[in-house]
Protein backbone atom coordinates (compact mmCIF):
# COMPACT_ATOMS: atom_id res chain seq x y z
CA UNK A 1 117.89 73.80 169.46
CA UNK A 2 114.45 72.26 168.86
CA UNK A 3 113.09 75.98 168.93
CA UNK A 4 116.22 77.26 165.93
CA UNK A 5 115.84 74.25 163.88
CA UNK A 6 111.88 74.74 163.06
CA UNK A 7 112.12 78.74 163.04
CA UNK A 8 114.76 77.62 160.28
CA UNK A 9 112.35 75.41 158.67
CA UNK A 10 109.60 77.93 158.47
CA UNK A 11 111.88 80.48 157.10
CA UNK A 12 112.73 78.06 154.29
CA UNK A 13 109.01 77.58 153.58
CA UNK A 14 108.15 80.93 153.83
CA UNK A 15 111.03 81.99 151.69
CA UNK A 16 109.82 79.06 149.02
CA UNK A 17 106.56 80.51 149.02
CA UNK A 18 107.21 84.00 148.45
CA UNK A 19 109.86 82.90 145.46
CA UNK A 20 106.53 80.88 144.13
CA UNK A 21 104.32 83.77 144.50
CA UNK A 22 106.62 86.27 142.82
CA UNK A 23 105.49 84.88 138.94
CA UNK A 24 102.25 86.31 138.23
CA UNK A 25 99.61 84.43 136.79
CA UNK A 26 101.19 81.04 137.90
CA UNK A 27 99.82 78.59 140.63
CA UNK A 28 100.43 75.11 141.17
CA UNK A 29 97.50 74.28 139.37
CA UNK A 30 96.95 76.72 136.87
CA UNK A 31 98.34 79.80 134.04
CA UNK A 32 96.31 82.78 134.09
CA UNK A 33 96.35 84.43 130.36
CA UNK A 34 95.04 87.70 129.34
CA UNK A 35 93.63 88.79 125.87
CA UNK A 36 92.16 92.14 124.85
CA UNK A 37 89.33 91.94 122.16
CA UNK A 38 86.75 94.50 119.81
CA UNK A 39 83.63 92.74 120.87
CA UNK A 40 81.49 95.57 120.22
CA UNK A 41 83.25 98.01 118.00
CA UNK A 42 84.12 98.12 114.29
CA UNK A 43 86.39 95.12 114.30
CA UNK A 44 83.86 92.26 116.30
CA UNK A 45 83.78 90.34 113.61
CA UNK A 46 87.25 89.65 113.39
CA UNK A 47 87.65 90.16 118.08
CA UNK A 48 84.79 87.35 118.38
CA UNK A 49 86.36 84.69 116.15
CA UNK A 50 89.64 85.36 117.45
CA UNK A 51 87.95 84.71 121.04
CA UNK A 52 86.87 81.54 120.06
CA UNK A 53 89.82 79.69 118.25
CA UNK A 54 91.76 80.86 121.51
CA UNK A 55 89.02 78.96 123.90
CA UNK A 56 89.29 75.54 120.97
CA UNK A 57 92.94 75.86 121.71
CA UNK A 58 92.90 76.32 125.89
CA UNK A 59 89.72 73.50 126.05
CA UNK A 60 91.73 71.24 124.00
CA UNK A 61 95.65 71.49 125.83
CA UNK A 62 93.24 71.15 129.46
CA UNK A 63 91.60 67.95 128.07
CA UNK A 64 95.03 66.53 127.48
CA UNK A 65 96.18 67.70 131.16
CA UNK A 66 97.43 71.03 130.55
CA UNK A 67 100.89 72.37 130.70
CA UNK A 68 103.25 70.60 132.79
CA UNK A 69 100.13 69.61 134.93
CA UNK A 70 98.85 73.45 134.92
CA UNK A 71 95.85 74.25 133.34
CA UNK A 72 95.20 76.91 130.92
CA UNK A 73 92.49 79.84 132.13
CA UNK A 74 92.19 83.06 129.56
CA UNK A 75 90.32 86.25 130.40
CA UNK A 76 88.96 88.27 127.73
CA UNK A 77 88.07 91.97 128.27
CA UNK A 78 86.59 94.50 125.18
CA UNK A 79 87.98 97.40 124.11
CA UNK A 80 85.43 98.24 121.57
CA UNK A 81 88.18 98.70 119.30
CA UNK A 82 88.98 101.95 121.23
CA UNK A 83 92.69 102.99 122.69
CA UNK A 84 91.63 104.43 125.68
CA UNK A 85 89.19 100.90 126.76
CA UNK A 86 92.45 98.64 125.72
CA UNK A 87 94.32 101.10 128.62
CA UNK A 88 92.09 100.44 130.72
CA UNK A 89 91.29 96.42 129.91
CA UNK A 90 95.31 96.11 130.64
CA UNK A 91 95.06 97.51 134.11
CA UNK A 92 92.60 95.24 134.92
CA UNK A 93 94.32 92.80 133.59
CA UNK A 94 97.51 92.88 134.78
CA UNK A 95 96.99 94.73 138.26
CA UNK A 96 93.50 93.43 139.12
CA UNK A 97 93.48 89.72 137.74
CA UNK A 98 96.97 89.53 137.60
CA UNK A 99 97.64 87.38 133.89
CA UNK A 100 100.94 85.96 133.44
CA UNK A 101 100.63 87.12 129.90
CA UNK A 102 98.65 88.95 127.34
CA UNK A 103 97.89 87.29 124.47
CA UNK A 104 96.66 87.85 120.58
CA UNK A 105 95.53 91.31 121.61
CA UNK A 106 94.09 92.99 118.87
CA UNK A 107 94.70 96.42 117.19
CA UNK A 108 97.66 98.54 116.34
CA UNK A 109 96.55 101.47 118.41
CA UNK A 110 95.00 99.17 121.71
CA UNK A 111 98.40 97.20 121.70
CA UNK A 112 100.65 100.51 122.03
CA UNK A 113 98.18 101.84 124.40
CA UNK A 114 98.28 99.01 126.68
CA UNK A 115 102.11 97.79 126.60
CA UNK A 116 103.09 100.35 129.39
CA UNK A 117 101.19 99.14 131.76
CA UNK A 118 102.27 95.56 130.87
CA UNK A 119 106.05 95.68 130.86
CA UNK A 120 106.08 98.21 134.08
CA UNK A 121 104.89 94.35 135.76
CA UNK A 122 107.33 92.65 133.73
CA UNK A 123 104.31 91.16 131.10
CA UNK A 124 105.13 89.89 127.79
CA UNK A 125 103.07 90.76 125.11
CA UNK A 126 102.83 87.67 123.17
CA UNK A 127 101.40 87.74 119.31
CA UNK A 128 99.48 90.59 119.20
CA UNK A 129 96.66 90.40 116.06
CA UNK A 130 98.19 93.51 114.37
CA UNK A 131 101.10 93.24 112.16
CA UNK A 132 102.48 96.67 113.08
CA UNK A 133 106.25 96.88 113.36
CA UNK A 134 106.17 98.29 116.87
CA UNK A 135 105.16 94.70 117.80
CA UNK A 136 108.38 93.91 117.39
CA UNK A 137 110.47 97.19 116.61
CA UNK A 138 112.83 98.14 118.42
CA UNK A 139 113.73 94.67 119.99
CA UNK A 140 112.24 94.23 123.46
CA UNK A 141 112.45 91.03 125.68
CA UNK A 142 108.67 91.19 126.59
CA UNK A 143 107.73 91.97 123.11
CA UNK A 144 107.35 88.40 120.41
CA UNK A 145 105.14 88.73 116.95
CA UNK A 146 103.91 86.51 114.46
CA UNK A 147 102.97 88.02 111.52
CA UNK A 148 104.77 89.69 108.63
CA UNK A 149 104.13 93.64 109.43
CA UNK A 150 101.68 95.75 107.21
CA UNK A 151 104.44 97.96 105.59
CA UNK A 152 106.43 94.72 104.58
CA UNK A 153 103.10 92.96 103.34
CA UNK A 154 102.04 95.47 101.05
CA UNK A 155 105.75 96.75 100.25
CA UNK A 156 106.09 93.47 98.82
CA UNK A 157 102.89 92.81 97.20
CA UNK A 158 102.17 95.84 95.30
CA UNK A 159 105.02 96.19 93.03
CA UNK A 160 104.31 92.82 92.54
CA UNK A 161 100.39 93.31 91.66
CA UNK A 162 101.17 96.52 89.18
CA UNK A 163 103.61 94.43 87.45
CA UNK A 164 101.14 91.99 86.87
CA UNK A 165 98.13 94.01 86.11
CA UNK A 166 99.96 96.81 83.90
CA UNK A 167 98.56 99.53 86.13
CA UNK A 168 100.16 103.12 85.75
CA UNK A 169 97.69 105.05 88.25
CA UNK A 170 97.77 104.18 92.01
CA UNK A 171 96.05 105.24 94.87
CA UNK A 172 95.42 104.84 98.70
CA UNK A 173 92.70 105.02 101.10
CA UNK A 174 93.94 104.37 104.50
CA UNK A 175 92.96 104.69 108.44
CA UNK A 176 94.08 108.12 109.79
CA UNK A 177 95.90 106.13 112.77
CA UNK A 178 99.18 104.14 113.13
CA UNK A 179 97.61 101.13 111.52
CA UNK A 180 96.21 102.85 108.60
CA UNK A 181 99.64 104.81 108.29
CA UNK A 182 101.48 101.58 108.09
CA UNK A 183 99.93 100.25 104.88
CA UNK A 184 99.98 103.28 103.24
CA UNK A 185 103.72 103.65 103.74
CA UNK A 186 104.11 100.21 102.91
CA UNK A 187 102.46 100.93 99.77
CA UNK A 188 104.72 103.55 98.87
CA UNK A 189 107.80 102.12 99.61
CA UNK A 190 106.78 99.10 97.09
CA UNK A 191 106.15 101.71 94.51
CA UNK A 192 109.61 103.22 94.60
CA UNK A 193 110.78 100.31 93.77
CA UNK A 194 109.52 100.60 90.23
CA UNK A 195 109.70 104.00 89.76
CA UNK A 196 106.29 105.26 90.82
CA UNK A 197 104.63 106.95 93.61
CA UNK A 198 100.88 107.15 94.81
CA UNK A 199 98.72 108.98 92.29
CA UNK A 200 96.22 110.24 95.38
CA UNK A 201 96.39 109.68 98.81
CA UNK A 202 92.87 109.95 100.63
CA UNK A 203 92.18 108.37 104.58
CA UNK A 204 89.14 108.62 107.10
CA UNK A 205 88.78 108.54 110.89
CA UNK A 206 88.81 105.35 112.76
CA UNK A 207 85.04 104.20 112.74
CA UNK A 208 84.07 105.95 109.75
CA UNK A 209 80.58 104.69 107.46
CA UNK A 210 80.78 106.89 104.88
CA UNK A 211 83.33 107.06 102.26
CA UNK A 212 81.57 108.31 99.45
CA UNK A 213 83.98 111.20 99.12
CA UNK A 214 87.40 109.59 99.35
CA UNK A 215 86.05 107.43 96.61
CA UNK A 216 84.90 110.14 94.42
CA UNK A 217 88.06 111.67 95.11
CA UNK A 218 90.09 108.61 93.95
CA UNK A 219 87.71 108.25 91.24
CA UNK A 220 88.38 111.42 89.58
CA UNK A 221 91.99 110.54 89.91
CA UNK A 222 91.64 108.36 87.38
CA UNK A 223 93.00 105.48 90.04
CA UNK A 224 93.40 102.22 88.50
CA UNK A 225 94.98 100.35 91.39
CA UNK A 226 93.81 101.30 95.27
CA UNK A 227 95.89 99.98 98.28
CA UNK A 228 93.44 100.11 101.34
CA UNK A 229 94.56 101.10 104.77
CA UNK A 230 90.96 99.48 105.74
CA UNK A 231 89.80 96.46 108.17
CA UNK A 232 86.49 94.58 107.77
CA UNK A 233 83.71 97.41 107.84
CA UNK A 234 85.64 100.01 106.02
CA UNK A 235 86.65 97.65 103.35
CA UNK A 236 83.14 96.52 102.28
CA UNK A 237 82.12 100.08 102.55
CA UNK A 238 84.83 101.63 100.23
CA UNK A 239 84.61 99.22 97.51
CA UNK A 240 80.44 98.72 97.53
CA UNK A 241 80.52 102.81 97.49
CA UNK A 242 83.03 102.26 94.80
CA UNK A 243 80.62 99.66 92.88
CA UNK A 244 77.75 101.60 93.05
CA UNK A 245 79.61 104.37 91.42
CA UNK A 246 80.87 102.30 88.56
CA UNK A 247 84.71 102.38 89.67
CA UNK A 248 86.32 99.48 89.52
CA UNK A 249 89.96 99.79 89.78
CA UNK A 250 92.38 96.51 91.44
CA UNK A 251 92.17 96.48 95.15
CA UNK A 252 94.64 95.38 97.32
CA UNK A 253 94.35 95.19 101.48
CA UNK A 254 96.68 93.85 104.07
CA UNK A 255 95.75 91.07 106.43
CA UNK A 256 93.94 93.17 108.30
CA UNK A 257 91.10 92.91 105.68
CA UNK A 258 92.02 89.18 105.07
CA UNK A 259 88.93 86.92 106.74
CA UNK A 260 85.28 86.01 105.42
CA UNK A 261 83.11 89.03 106.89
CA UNK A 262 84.61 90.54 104.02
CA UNK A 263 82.68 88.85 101.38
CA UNK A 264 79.61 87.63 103.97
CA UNK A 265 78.94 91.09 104.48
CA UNK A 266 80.59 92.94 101.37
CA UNK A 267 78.46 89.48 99.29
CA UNK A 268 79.51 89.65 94.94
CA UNK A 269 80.74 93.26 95.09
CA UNK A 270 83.79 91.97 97.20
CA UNK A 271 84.96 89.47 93.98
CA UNK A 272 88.13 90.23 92.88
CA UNK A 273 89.71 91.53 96.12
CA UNK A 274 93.19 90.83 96.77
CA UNK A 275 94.61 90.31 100.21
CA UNK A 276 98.67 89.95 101.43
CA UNK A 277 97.71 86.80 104.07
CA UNK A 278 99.84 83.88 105.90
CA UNK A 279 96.96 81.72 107.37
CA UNK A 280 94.53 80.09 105.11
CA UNK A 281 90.61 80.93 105.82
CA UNK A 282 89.29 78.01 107.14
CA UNK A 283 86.52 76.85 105.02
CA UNK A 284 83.96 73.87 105.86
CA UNK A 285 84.18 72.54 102.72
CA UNK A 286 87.86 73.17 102.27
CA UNK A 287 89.96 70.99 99.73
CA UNK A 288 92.36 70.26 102.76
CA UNK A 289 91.30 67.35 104.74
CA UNK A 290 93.12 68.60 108.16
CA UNK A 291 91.10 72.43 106.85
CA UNK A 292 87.92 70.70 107.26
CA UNK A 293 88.04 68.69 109.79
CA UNK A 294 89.50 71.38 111.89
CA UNK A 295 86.81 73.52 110.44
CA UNK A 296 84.12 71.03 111.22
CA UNK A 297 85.30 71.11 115.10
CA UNK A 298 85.29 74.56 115.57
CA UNK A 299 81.71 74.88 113.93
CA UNK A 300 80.39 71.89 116.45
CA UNK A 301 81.82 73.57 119.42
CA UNK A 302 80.46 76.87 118.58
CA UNK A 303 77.80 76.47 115.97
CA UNK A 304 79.29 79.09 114.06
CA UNK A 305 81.78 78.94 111.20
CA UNK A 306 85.32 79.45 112.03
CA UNK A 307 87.58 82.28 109.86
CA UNK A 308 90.99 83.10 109.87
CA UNK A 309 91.27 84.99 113.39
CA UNK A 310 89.59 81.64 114.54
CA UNK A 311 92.81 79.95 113.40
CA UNK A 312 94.80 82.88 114.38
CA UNK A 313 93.76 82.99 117.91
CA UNK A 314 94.00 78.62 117.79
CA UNK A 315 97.53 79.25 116.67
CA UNK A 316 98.63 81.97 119.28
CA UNK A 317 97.44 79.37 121.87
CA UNK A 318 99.04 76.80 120.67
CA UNK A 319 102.62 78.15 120.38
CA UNK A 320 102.59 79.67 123.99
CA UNK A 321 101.74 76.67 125.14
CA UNK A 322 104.68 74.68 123.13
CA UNK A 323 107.12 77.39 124.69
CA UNK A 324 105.54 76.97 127.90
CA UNK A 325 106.04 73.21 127.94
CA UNK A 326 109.67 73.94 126.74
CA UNK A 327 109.93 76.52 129.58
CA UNK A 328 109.50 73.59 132.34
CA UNK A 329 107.69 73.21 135.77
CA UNK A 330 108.96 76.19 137.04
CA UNK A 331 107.50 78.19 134.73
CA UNK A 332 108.69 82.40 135.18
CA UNK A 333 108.63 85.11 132.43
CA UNK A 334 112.22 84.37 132.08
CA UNK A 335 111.89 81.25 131.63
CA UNK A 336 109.70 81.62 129.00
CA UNK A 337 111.36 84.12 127.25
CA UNK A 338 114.63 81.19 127.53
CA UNK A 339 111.91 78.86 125.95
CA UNK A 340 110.86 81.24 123.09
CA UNK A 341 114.36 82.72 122.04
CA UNK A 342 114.77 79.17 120.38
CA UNK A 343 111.43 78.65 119.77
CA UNK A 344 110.53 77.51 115.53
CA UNK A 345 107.71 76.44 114.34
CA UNK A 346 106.86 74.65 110.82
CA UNK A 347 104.23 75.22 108.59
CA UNK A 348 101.10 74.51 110.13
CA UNK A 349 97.84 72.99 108.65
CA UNK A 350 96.78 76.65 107.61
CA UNK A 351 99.92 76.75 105.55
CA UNK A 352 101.40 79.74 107.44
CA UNK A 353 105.29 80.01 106.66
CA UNK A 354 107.58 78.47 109.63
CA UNK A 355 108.93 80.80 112.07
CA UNK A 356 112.29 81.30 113.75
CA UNK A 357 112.99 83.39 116.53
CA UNK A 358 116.06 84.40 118.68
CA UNK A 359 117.22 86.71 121.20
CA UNK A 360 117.97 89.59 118.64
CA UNK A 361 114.55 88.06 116.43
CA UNK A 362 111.18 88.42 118.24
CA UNK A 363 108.98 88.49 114.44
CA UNK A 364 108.64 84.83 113.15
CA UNK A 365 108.02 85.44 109.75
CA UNK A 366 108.42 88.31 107.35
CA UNK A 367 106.85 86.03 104.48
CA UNK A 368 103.73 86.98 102.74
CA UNK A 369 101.51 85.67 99.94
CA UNK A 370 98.40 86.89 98.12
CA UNK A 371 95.18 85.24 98.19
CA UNK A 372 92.23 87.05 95.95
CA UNK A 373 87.85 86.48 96.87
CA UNK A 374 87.07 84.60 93.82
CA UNK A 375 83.23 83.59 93.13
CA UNK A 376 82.61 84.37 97.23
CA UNK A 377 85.67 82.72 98.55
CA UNK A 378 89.49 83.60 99.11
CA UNK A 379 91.47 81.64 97.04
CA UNK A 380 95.26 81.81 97.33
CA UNK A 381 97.09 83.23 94.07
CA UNK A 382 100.58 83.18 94.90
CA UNK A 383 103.34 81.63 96.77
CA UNK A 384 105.34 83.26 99.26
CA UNK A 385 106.90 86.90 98.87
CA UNK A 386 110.17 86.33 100.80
């Protein structure tokens, strides 16, 4: 009897501990999250910053005792901005390090590259930093975005700008890849709207320098608005190019483009940019009290001023760990995905739009406003774009 009754008992614990050690990434002390970042390709500037408001975020929930007494540990691996390095990262990642869940990965092209390998282990991927509708599209129970998507950004925003600006000539320089693609179509759904269609359409390879002849090319076209497909590098390089050549036509980028490398790098040639954006860019001197002192932190901690993908990355953070609290003790990708499928969110101090989501709604927002580099800093010009 003695001899059944503790064989039962270790069954029981053996049994416990297996059903324990069947959610990745969880122990009893700690939540293993995984994040893919450029921190040495054409998009570090925005990778790096993103990198650090995610750290604020994880040192800040540990200091106040983590998650449902688990602390918060995130690994970061490069991809250099390159597909084939995200595939790679991922399978690290998941199979070597074993996350629980990826997190605020960056890049249209590194996200679809590396969500195979993630949902074959069952591995959400949780507010990727591109605003492509495959984050979200089609619905997917491991798949949860944050941001308004490219083509709905800039199919709202450019009607609106050509109204404003009485512009009859519009053009498009874009990145030849999925990203690129999205804006561009964005751009010309918006136009059909009122009647018009792109006067040129002109892109470049992912990692370009030189744009000197899509800008001549758009140029001779006579273009008097340009919609750019671009990030960070390409943007300051297509309008200084187009600067320097004495074109100066409206231009109007996604989010993507939307942070200050733009006009630290790009300096008084960037003036007069317009951006679609949620998130405010954090400035240290920023008319919002709960701006700058935020701000102030990051820049203490770091000793380097924070931008938007600072705030992005804080955010991301921040709203896994409200659905993880939600999600309980026993915290499983289901449970999560319980958590988050009621998850909203208001406005937060960066005045991004409050987010719903559902089981048949993994984007929070599909709201979008324009903010425009005036005299070296963004300044929002509009309200929401609903």
């Amino acid at each position: 009897m003695k001899f059944r009754f503790t064989v039962a008992l270790t069954t029981l614990a053996l049994g416990a501990g297996c059903a324990l050690a069947q959610q990745q990434g969880v122990s009893k002390t700690e939540i293993t999250l995984g994040s893919i970042q450029d921190l040495s390709g054409p998009a570090v500037s925005l990778g790096k910053q993103a990198r650090l408001g995610m750290l604020l975020r994880v040192d800040e929930i540990n200091e106040q005792g983590g998650i449902n007494g688990r602390k918060l540990k995130i690994l970061v691996e490069d991809s250099g901005y390159d597909p084939k390095k995200a595939f790679l990262a991922a399978q690290k990642l998941v199979n070597q390090d074993k996350i629980f869940m990826m997190v605020g990965h960056i890049g249209t092209a590194q996200n679809l590259a590396a969500m195979p390998v993630q949902f074959e282990k069952n591995i959400i991927n949780f507010f990727p930093l591109t605003a492509a509708r495959e984050m979200y599209e089609p619905l997917h129970k491991l798949k949860y975005a944050f941001s308004v998507a490219y083509y709905d950004q800039i199919r709202k925003t450019t009607p609106k700008l050509v109204k404003e600006k009485g512009v009859r000539r519009v053009c498009t320089i874009y990145q030849d890849d999925e990203f690129g693609l999205e804006v561009m179509r964005g751009g010309e759904a918006g136009l059909k709207t009122i009647a018009m269609d792109y006067t040129e359409k002109t892109s470049y390879k992912r990692g370009a320098t030189d744009f000197s002849s899509q800008v001549a090319k758009m140029k001779a076209a006579g273009c008097e608005m340009v919609v750019l497909g671009t990030i960070a590098r390409e943007t300051i390089g297509t309008i200084g190019e187009s600067r320097k050549t004495g074109f100066n036509p409206v231009f109007l980028a996604s989010n993507a483009a939307y942070n200050d490398a733009i006009h630290k790098l790009g300096g008084k040639a960037m003036d007069g940019l317009y951006a679609s954006m949620t998130a405010q860019n954090p400035y240290l001197d920023d008319t919002s009290q709960p701006i700058r002192f935020w701000a102030n932190k990051f820049k203490t901690k770091f000793g380097d001023d924070p931008s938007v993908f600072s705030a992005y990355g804080y955010l991301i953070v921040d709203t896994f760990a409200k659905a993880a609290q939600q999600a309980g003790p026993n915290l499983t990708t289901e449970s999560f995905i319980k958590a988050m499928d009621t998850m909203s969110t208001p406005p937060d101090i960066f005045g991004s739009a409050p987010t719903t989501f559902s089981p048949t709604k993994h984007m929070g927002s599909d709201a979008a406003r324009l903010s425009q580099i005036v005299d070296g800093k963004w300044k929002v010009v509009s309200d929401y774009i609903n």
